[in-house]
C-alpha atoms as a PDB file:
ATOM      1  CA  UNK A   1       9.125  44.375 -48.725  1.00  0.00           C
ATOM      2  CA  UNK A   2      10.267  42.679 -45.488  1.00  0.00           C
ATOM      3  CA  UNK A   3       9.104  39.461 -44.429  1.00  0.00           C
ATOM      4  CA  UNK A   4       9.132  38.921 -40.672  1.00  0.00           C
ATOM      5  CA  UNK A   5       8.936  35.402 -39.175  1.00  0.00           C
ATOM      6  CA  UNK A   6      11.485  32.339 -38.583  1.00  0.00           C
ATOM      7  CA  UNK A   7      12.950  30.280 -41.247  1.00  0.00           C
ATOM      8  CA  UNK A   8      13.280  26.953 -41.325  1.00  0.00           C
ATOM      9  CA  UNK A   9      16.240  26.264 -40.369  1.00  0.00           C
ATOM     10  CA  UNK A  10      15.603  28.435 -37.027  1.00  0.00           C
ATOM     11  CA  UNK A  11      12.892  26.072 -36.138  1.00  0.00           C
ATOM     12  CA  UNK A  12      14.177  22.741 -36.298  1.00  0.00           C
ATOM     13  CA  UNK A  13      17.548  24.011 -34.531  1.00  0.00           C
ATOM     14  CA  UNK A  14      14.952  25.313 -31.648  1.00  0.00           C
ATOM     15  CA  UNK A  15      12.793  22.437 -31.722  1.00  0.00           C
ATOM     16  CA  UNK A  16      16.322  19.800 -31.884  1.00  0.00           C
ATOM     17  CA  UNK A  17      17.806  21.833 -28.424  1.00  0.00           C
ATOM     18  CA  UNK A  18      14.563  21.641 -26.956  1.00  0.00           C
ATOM     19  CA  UNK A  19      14.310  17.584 -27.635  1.00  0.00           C
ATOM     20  CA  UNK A  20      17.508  17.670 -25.857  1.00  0.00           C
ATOM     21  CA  UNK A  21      16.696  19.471 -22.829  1.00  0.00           C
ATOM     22  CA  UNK A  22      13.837  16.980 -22.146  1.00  0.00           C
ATOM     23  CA  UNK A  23      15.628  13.941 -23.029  1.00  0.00           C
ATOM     24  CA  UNK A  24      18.358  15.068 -20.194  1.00  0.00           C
ATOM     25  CA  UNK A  25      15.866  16.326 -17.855  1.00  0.00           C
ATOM     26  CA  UNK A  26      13.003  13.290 -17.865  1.00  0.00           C
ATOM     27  CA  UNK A  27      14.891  10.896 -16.399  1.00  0.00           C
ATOM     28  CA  UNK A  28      15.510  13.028 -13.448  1.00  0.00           C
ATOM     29  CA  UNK A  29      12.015  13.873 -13.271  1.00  0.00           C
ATOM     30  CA  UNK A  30      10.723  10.553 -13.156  1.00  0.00           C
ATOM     31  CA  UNK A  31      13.589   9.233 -10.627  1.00  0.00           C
ATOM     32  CA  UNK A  32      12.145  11.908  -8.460  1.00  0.00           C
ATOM     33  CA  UNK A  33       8.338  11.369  -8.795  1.00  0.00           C
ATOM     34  CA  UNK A  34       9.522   7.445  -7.882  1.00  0.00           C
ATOM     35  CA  UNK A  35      11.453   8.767  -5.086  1.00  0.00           C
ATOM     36  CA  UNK A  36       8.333  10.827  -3.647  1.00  0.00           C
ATOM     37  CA  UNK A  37       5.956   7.819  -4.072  1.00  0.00           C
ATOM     38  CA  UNK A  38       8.434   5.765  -1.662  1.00  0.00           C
ATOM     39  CA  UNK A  39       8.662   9.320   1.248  1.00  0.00           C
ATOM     40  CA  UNK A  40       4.300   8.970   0.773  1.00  0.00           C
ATOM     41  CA  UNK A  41       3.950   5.556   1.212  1.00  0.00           C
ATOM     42  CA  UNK A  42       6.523   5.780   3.850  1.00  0.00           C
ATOM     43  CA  UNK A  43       4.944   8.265   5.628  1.00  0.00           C
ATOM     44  CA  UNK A  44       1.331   6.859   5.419  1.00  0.00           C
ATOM     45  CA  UNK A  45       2.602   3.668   6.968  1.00  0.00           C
ATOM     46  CA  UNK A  46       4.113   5.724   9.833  1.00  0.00           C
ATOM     47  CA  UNK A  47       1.127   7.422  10.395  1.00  0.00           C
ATOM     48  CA  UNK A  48      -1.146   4.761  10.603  1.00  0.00           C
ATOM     49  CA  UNK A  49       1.480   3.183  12.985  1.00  0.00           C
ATOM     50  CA  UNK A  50       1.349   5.908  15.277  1.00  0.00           C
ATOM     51  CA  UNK A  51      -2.654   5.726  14.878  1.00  0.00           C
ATOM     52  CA  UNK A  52      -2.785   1.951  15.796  1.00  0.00           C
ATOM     53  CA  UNK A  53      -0.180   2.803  18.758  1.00  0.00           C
ATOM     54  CA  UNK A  54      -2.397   5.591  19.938  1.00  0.00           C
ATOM     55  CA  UNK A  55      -5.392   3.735  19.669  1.00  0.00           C
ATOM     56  CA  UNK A  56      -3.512   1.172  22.260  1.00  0.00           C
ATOM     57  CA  UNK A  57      -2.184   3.662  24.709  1.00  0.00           C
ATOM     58  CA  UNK A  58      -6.310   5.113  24.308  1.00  0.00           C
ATOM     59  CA  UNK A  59      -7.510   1.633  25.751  1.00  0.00           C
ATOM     60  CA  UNK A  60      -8.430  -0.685  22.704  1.00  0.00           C
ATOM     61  CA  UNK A  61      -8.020  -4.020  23.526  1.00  0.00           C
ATOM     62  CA  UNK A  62      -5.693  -5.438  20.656  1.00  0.00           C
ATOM     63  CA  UNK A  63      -3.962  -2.845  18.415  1.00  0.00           C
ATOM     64  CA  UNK A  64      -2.136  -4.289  15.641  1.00  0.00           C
ATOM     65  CA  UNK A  65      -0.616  -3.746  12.089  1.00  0.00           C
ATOM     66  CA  UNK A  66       0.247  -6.758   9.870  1.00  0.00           C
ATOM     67  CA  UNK A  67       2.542  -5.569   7.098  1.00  0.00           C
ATOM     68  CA  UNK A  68       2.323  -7.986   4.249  1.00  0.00           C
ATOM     69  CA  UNK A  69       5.271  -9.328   2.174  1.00  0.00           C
ATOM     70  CA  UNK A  70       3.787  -7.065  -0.725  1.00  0.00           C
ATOM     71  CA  UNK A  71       4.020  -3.458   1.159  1.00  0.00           C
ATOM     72  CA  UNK A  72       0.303  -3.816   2.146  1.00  0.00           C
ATOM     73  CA  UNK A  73      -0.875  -3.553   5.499  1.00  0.00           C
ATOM     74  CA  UNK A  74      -4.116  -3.828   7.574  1.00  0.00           C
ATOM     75  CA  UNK A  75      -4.575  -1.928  10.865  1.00  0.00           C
ATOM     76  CA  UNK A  76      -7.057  -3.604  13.351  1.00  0.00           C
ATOM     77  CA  UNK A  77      -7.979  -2.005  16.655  1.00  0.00           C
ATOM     78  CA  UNK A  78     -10.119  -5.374  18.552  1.00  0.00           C
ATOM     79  CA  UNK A  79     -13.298  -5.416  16.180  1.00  0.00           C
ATOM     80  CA  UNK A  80     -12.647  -8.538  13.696  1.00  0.00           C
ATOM     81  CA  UNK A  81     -13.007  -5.864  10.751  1.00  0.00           C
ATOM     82  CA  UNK A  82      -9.640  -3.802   9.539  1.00  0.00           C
ATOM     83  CA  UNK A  83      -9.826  -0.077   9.908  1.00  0.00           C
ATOM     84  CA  UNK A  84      -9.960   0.774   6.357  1.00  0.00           C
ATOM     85  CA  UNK A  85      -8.870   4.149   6.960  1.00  0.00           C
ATOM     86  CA  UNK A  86      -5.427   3.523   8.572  1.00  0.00           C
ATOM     87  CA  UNK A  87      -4.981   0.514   6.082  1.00  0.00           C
ATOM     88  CA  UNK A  88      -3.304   0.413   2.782  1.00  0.00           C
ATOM     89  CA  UNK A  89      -4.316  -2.681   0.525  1.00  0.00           C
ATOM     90  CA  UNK A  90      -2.133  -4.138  -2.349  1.00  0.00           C
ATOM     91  CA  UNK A  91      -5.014  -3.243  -4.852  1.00  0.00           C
ATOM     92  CA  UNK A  92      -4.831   1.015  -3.945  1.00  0.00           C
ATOM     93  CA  UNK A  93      -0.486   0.638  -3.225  1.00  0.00           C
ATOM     94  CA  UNK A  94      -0.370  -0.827  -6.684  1.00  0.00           C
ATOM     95  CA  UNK A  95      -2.473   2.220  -8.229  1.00  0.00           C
ATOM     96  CA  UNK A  96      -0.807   4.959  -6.018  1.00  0.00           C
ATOM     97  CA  UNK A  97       2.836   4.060  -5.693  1.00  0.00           C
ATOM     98  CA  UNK A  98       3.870   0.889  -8.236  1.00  0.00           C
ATOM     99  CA  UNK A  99       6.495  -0.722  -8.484  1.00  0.00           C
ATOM    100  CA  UNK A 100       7.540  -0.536  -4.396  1.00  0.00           C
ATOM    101  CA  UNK A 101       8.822  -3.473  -2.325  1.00  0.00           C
ATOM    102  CA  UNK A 102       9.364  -3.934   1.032  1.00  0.00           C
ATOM    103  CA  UNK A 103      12.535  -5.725   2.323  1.00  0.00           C
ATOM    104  CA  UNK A 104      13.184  -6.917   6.181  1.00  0.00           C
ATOM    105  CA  UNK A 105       9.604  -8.397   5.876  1.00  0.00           C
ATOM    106  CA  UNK A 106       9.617 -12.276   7.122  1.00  0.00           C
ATOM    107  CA  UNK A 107       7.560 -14.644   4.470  1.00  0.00           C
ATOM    108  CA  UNK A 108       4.590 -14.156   6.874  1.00  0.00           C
ATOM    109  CA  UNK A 109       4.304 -10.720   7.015  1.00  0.00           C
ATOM    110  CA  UNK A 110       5.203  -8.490  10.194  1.00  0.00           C
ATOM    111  CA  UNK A 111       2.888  -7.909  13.211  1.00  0.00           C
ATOM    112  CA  UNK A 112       3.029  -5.074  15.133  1.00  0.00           C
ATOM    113  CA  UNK A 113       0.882  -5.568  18.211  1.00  0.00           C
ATOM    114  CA  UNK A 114       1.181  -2.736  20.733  1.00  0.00           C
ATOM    115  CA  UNK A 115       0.143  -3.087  24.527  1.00  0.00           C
ATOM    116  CA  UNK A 116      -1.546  -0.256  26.554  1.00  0.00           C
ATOM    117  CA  UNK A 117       1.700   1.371  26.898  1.00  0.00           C
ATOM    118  CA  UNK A 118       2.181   1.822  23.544  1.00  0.00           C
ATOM    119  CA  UNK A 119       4.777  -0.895  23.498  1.00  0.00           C
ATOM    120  CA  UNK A 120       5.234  -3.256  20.334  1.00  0.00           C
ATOM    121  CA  UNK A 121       4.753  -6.784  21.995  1.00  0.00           C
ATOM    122  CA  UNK A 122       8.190  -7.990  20.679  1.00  0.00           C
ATOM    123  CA  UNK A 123      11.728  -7.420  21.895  1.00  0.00           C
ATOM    124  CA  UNK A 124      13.003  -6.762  19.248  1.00  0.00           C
ATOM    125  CA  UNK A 125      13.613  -3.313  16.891  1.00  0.00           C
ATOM    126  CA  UNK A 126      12.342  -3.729  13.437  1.00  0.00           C
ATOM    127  CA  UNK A 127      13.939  -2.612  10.311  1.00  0.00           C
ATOM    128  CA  UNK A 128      11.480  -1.957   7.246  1.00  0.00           C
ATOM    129  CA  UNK A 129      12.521  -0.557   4.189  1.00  0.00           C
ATOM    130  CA  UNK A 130      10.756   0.688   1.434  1.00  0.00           C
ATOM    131  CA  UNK A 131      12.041   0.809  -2.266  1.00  0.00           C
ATOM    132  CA  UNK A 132      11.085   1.695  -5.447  1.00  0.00           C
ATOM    133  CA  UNK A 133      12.486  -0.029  -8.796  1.00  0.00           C
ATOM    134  CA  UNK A 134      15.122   1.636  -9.374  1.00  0.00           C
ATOM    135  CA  UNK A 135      15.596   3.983  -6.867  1.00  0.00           C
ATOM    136  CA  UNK A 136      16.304   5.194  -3.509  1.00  0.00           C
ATOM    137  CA  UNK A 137      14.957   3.261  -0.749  1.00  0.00           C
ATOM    138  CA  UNK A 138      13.585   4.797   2.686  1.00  0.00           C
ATOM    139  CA  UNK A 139      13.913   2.609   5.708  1.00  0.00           C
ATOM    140  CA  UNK A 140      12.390   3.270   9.038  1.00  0.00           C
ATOM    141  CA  UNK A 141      12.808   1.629  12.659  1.00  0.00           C
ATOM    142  CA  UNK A 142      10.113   0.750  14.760  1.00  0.00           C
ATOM    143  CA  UNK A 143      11.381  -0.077  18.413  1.00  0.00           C
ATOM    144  CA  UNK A 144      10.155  -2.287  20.962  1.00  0.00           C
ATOM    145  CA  UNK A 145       8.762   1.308  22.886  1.00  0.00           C
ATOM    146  CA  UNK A 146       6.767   1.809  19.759  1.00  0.00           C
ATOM    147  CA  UNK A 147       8.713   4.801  18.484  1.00  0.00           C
ATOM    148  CA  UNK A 148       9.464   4.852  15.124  1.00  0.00           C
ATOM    149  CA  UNK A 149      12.851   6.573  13.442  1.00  0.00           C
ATOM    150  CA  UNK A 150      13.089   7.340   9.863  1.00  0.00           C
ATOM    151  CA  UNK A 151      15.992   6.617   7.792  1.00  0.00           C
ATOM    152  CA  UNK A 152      17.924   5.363  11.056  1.00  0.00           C
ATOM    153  CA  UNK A 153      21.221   5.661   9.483  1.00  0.00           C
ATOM    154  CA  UNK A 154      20.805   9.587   9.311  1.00  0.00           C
ATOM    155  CA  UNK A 155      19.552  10.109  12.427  1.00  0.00           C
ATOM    156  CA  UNK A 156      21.866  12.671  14.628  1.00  0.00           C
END
């Protein structure tokens, strides 16, 4: 009578190549999960600067984002309270995306305070990059006209 089944041998070979094919392919895996957090984050801060910009151009008084040292930022559009919708506080950044600095912030944080034109009130272009540990970081522009340019050094 034939018995039908794997041996032991069989299985431990199968179960040894398949150890192998994860240890190869986790790494990768989590460099790229990292690598999405940074593009969300990324692209939630440009959002919410092209919110606070519109919400300038629409007539509020004082539009401004204050990105903090820590990747945070609060988006206020006149009333003393922060929109908590177009914000991003340190508490839900270190939950949703940890592990991500911010470089070209100065020690005091950067304001971005747009005018009814949509204009940031400041001559000069700023340079924000965001970076996971270890990883690849994303950096975006904003100019003084209030448009914003991802990755500046790709741009065509």
């Amino acid at each position: 009578m034939r018995q039908t089944g794997f041996t032991l041998l069989e299985l431990i070979v199968t179960i040894a190549v398949a150890a192998i094919i994860l240890a190869l392919g986790v790494p990768s895996f989590l460099s790229s999960i990292r690598h999405q957090q940074v593009v969300s984050v990324t692209e939630n801060f440009e959002q919410d600067v092209a919110w606070v910009r519109g919400q300038a151009i629409s007539g509020a008084s004082t539009a401004t984002l204050t990105l903090a040292t820590d990747c945070s930022w609060v988006a206020s559009t006149g009333s003393p309270a922060a929109d908590a919708q177009h914000s991003m506080s340190a508490a839900q950044l270190a939950t949703d995306s940890p592990g991500i600095t911010c470089q070209n912030v100065p020690g005091g944080g950067l304001l971005l305070s747009f005018d009814n034109l949509g204009l940031v009130q400041s001559t000069t272009t700023n340079t924000i990059t965001f970076a996971p540990s270890p990883g690849l970081p994303v950096s975006i522009e904003v100019f003084g006209s209030g448009a914003i340019v991802e990755d500046p050094q790709h741009v065509s």
